[in-house]
N, C-alpha and C. Protein backbone atom coordinates (compact mmCIF):
# COMPACT_ATOMS: atom_id res chain seq x y z
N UNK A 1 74.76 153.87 80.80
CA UNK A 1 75.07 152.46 80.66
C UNK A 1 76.33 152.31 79.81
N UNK A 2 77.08 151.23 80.40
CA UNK A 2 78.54 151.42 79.45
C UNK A 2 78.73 149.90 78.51
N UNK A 3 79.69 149.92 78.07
CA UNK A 3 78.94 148.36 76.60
C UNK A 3 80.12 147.68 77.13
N UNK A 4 80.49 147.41 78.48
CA UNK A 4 81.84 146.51 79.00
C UNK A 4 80.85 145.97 80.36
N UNK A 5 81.57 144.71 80.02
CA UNK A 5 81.07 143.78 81.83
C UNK A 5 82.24 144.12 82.76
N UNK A 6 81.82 143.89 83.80
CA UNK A 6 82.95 143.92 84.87
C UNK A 6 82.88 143.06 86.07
N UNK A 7 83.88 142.23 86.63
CA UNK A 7 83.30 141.62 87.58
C UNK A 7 83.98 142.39 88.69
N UNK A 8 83.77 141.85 89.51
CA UNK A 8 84.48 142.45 91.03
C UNK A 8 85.02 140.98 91.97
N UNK A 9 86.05 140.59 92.26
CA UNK A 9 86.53 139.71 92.71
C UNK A 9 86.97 139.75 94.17
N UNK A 10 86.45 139.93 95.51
CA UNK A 10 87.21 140.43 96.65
C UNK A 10 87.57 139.34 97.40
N UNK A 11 88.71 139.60 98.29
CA UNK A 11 88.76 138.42 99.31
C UNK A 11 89.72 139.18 100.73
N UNK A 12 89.36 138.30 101.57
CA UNK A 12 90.18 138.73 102.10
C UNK A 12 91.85 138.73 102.22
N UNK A 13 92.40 139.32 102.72
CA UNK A 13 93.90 139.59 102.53
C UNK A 13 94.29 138.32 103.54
N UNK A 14 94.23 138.55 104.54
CA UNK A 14 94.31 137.71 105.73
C UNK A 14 94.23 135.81 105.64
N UNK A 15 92.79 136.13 104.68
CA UNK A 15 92.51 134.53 104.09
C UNK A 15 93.38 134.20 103.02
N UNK A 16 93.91 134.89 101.98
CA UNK A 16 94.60 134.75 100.77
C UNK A 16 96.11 134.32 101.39
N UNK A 17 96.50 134.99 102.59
CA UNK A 17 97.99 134.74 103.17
C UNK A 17 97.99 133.56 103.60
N UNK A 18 96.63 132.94 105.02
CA UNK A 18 96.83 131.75 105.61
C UNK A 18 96.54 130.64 104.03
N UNK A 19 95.55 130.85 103.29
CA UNK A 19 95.92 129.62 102.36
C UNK A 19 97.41 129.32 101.79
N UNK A 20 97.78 130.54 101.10
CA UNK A 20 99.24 130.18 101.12
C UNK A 20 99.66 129.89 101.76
N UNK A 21 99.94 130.14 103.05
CA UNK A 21 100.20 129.47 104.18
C UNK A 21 101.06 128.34 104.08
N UNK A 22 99.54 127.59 104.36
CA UNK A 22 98.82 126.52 104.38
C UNK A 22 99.70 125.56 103.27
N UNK A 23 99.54 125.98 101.82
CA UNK A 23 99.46 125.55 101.28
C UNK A 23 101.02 124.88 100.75
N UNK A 24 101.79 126.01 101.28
CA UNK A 24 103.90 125.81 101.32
C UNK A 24 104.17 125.03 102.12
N UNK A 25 103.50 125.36 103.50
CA UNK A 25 103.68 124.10 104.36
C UNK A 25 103.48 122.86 103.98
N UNK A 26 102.04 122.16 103.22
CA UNK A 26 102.15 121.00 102.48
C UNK A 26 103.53 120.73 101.36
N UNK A 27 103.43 121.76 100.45
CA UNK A 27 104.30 121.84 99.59
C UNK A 27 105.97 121.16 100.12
N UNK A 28 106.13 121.63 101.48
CA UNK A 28 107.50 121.81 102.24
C UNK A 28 107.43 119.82 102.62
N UNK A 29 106.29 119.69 103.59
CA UNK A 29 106.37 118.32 104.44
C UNK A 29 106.35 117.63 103.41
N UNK A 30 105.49 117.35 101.68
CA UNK A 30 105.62 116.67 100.82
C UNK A 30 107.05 116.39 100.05
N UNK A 31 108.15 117.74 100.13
CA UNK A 31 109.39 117.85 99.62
C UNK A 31 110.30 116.66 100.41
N UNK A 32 109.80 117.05 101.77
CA UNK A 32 110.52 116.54 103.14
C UNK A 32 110.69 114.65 102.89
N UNK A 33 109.28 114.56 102.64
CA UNK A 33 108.38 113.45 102.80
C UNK A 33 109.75 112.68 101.55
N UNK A 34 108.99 112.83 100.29
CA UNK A 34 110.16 112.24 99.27
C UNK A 34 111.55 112.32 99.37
N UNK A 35 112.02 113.26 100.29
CA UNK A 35 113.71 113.31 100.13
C UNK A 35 114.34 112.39 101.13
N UNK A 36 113.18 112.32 102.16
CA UNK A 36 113.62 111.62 103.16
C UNK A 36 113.11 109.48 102.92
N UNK A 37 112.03 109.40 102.32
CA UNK A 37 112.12 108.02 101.38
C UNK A 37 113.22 107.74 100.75
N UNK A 38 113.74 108.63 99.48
CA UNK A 38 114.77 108.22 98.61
C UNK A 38 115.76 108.17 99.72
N UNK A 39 116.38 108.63 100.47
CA UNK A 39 117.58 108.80 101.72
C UNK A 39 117.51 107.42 101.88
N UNK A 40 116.57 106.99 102.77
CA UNK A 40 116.35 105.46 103.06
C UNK A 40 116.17 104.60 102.17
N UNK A 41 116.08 104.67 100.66
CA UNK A 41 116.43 104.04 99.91
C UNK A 41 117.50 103.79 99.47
N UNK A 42 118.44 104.98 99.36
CA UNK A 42 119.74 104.99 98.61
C UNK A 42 120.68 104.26 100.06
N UNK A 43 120.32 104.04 101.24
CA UNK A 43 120.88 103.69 102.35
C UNK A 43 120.90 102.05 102.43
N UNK A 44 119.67 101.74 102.00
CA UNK A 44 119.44 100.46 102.17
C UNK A 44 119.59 99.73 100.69
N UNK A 45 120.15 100.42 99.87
CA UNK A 45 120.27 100.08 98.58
C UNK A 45 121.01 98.77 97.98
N UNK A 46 121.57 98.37 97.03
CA UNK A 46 122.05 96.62 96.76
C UNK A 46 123.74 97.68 96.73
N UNK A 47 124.70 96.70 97.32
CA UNK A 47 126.11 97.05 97.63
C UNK A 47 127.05 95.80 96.57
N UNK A 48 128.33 96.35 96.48
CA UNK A 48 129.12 95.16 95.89
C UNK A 48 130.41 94.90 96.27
N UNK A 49 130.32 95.25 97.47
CA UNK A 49 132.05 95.11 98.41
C UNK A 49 132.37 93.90 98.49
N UNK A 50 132.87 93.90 99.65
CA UNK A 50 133.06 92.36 100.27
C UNK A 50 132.23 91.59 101.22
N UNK A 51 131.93 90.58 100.96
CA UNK A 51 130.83 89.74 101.63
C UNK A 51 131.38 89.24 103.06
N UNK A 52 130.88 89.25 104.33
CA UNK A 52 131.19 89.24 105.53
C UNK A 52 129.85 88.26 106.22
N UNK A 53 130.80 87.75 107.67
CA UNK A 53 129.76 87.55 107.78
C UNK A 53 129.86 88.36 109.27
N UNK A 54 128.02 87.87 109.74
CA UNK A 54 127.86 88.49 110.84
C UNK A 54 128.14 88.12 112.07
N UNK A 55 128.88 89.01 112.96
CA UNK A 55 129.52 88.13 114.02
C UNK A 55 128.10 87.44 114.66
N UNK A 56 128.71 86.05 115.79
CA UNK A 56 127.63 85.73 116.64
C UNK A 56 126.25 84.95 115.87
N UNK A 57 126.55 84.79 114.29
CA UNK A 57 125.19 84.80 113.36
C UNK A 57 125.86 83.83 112.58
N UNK A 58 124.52 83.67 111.46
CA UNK A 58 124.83 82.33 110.39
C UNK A 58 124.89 83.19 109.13
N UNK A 59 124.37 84.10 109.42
CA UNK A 59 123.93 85.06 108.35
C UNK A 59 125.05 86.03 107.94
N UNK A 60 125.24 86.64 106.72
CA UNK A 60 126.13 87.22 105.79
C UNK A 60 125.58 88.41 105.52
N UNK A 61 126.32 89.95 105.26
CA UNK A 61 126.15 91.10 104.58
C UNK A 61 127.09 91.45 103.43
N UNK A 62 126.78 92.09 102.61
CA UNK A 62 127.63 92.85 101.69
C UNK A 62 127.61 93.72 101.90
N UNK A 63 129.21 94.49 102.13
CA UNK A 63 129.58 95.44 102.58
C UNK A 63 129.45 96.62 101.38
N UNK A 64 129.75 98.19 101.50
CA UNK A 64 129.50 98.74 99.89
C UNK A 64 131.06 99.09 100.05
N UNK A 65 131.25 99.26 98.70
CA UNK A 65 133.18 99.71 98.07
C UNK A 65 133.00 101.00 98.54
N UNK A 66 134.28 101.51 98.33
CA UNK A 66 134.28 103.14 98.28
C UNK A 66 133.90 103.59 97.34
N UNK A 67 132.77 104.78 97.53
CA UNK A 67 132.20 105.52 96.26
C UNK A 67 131.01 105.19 96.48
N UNK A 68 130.49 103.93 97.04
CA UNK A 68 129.00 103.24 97.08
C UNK A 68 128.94 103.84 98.11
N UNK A 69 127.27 104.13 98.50
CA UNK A 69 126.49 104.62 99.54
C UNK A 69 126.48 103.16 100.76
N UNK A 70 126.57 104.05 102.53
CA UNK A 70 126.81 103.11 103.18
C UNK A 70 125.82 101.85 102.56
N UNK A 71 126.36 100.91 103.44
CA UNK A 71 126.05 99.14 103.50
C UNK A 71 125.75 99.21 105.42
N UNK A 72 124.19 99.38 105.50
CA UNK A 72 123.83 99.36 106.46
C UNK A 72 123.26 97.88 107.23
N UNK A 73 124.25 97.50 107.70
CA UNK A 73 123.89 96.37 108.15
C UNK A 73 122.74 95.82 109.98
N UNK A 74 122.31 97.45 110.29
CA UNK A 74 121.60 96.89 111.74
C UNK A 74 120.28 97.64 111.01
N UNK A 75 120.10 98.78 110.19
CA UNK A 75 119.62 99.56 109.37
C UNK A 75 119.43 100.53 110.82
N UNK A 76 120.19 100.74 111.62
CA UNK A 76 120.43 102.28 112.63
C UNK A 76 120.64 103.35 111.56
N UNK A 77 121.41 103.91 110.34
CA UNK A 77 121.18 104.60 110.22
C UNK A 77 120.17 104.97 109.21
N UNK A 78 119.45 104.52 108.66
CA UNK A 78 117.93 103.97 108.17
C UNK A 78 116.82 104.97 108.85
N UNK A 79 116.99 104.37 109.49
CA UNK A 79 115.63 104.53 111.12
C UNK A 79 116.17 106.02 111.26
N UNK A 80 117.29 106.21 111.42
CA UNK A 80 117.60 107.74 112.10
C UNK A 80 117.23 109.17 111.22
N UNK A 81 117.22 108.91 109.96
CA UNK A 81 117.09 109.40 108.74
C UNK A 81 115.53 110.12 108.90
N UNK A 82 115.54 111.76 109.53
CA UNK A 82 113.79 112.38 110.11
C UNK A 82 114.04 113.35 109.11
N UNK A 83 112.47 113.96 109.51
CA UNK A 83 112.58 115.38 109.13
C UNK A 83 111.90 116.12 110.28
N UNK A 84 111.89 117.73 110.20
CA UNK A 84 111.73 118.54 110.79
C UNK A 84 110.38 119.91 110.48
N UNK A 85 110.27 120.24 111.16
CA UNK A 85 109.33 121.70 110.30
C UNK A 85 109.53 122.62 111.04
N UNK A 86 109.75 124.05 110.51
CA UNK A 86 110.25 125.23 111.71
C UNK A 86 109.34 126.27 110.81
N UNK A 87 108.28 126.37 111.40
CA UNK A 87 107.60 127.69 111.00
C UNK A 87 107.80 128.96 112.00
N UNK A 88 107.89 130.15 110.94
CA UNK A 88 107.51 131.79 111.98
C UNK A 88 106.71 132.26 111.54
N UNK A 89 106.82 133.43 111.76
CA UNK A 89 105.93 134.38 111.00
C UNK A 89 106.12 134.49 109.52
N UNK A 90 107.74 134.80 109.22
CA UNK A 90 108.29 135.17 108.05
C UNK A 90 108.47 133.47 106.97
N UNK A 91 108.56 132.49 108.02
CA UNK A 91 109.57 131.54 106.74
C UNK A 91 108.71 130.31 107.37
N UNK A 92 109.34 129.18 106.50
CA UNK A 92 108.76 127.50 107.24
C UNK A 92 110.02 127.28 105.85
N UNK A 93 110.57 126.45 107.38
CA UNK A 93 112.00 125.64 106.70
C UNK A 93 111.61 124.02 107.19
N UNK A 94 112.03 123.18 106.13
CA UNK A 94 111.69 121.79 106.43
C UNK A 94 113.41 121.51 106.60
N UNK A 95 113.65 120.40 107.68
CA UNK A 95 115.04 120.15 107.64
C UNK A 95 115.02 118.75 107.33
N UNK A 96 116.44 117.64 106.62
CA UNK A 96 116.33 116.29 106.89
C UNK A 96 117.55 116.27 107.53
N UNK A 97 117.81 115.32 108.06
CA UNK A 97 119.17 114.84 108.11
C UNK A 97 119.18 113.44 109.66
N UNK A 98 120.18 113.31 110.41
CA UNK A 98 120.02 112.33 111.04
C UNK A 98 121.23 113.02 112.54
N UNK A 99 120.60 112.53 113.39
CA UNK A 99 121.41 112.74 114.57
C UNK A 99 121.95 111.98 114.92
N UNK A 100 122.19 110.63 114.28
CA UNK A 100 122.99 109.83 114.29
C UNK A 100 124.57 110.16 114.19
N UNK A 101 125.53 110.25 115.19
CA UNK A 101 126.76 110.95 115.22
C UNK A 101 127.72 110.51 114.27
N UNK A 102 127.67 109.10 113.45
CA UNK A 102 128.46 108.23 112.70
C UNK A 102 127.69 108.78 111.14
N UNK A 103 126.61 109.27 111.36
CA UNK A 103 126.28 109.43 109.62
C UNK A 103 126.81 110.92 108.84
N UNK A 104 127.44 111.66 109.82
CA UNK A 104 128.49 112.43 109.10
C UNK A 104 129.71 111.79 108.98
N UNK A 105 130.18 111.32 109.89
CA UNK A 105 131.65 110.05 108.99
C UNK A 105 131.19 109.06 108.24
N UNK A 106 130.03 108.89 107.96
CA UNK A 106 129.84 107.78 106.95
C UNK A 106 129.40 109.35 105.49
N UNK A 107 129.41 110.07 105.56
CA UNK A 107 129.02 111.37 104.52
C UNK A 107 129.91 111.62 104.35
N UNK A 108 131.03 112.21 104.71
CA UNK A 108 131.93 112.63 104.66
C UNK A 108 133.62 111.53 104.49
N UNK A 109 133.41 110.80 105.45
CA UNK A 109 134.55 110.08 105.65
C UNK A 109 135.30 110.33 106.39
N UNK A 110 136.34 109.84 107.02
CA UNK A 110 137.51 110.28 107.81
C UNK A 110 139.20 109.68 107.44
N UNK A 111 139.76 109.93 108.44
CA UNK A 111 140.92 109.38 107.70
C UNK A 111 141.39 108.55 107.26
N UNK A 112 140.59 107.34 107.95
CA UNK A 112 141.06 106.07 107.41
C UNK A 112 140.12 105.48 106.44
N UNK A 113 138.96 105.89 106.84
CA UNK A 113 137.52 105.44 105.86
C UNK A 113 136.82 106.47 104.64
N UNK A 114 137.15 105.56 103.33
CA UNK A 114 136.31 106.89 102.64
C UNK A 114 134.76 107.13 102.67
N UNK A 115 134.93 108.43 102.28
CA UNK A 115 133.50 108.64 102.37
C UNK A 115 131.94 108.08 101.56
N UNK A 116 131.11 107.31 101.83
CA UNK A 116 130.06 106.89 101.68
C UNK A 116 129.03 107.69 101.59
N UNK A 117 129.04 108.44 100.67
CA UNK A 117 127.96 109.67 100.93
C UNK A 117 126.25 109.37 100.04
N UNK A 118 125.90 109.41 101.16
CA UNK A 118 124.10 109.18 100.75
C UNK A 118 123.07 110.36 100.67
N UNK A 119 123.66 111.34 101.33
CA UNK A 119 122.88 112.35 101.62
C UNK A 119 122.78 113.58 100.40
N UNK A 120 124.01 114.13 100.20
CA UNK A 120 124.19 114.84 99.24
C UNK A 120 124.10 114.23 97.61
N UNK A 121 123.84 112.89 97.73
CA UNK A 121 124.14 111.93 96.77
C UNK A 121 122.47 112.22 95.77
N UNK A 122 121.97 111.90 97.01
CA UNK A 122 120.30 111.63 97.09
C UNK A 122 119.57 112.56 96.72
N UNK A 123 119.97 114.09 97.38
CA UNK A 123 119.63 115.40 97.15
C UNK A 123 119.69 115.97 95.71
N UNK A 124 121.09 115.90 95.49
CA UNK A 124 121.51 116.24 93.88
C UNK A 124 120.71 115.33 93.02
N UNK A 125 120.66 113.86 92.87
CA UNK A 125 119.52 113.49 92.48
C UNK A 125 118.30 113.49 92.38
N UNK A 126 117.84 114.10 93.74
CA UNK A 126 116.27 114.82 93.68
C UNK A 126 115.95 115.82 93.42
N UNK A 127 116.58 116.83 93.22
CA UNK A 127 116.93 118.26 92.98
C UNK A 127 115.63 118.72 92.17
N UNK A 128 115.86 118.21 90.93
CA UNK A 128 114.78 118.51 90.18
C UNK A 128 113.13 118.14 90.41
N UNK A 129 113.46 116.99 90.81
CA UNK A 129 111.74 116.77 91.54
C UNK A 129 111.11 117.61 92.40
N UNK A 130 112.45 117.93 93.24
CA UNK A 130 112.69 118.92 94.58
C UNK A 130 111.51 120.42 94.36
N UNK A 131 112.23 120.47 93.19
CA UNK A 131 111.65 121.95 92.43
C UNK A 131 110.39 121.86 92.07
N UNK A 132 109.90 120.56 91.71
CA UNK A 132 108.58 120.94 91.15
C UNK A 132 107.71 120.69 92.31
N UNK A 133 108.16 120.26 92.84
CA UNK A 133 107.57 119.71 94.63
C UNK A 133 106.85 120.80 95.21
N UNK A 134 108.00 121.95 95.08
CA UNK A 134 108.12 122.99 95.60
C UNK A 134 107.38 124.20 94.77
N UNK A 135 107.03 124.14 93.52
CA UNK A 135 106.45 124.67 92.69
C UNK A 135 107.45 125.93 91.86
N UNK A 136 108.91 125.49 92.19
CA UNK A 136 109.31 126.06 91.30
C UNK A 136 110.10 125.71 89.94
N UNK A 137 111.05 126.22 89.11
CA UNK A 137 111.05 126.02 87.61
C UNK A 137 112.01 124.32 88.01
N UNK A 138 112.72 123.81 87.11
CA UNK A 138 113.03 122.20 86.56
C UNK A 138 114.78 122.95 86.23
């Protein structure tokens, strides 16, 4: 008889992998979930350009200055603003972004228009939430 306890803890390997799994994938669609809210927030956000009105309408928008995140006035690129999930064997990548062909010249800008950037704007601001989302360090 020996003067130490011992427990024995087993599981399976197989089960220990799919919970993790399981469990990144939430981790991932929850990351997805918030980055892609704040997006559509910072999109639809209060602007201080110039006040316009709407053709055909009675009704008025404020446009955003340069530097301000677009001034979405039909909220098309709002709505367009998804996410994605790509699992394999090895990885699960969550994607956001928009297939909307105008919301990289509204990110970026072009030559005549500056850039209105919401995306990278939004990200760098979530960054840190991002991480704990994700369960890693701040």
């Amino acid at each position: 008889m020996t003067n130490t306890s011992e427990f024995m803890v087993t599981r399976n390997v197989e089960q220990v992998k799919e919970q993790l799994n399981k469990m990144m994938v939430e981790r991932i669609i929850s990351a997805c979930n918030q980055l892609q809210r704040e997006m559509k927030q910072t999109v639809s956000g209060n602007h201080n350009g110039v006040k316009y009105k709407i053709p055909r309408s009675s009704r008025t928008y404020i446009a955003s200055k340069p530097g301000e995140t677009f001034a979405s006035r039909t909220g098309e690129l709002q709505d367009s603003i998804k996410y994605g999930l790509h699992i394999t064997d090895n990885e699960v990548v969550g994607t956001i972004g928009s297939q909307l062909k105008r919301a990289v010249y509204v990110e970026n800008g072009t030559s005549t228009v500056e850039a209105r950037p919401f995306f990278l704007k939004t990200f760098e601001k979530e960054r840190g939430e991002l991480k704990r989302t994700l369960g890693g360090e701040q």
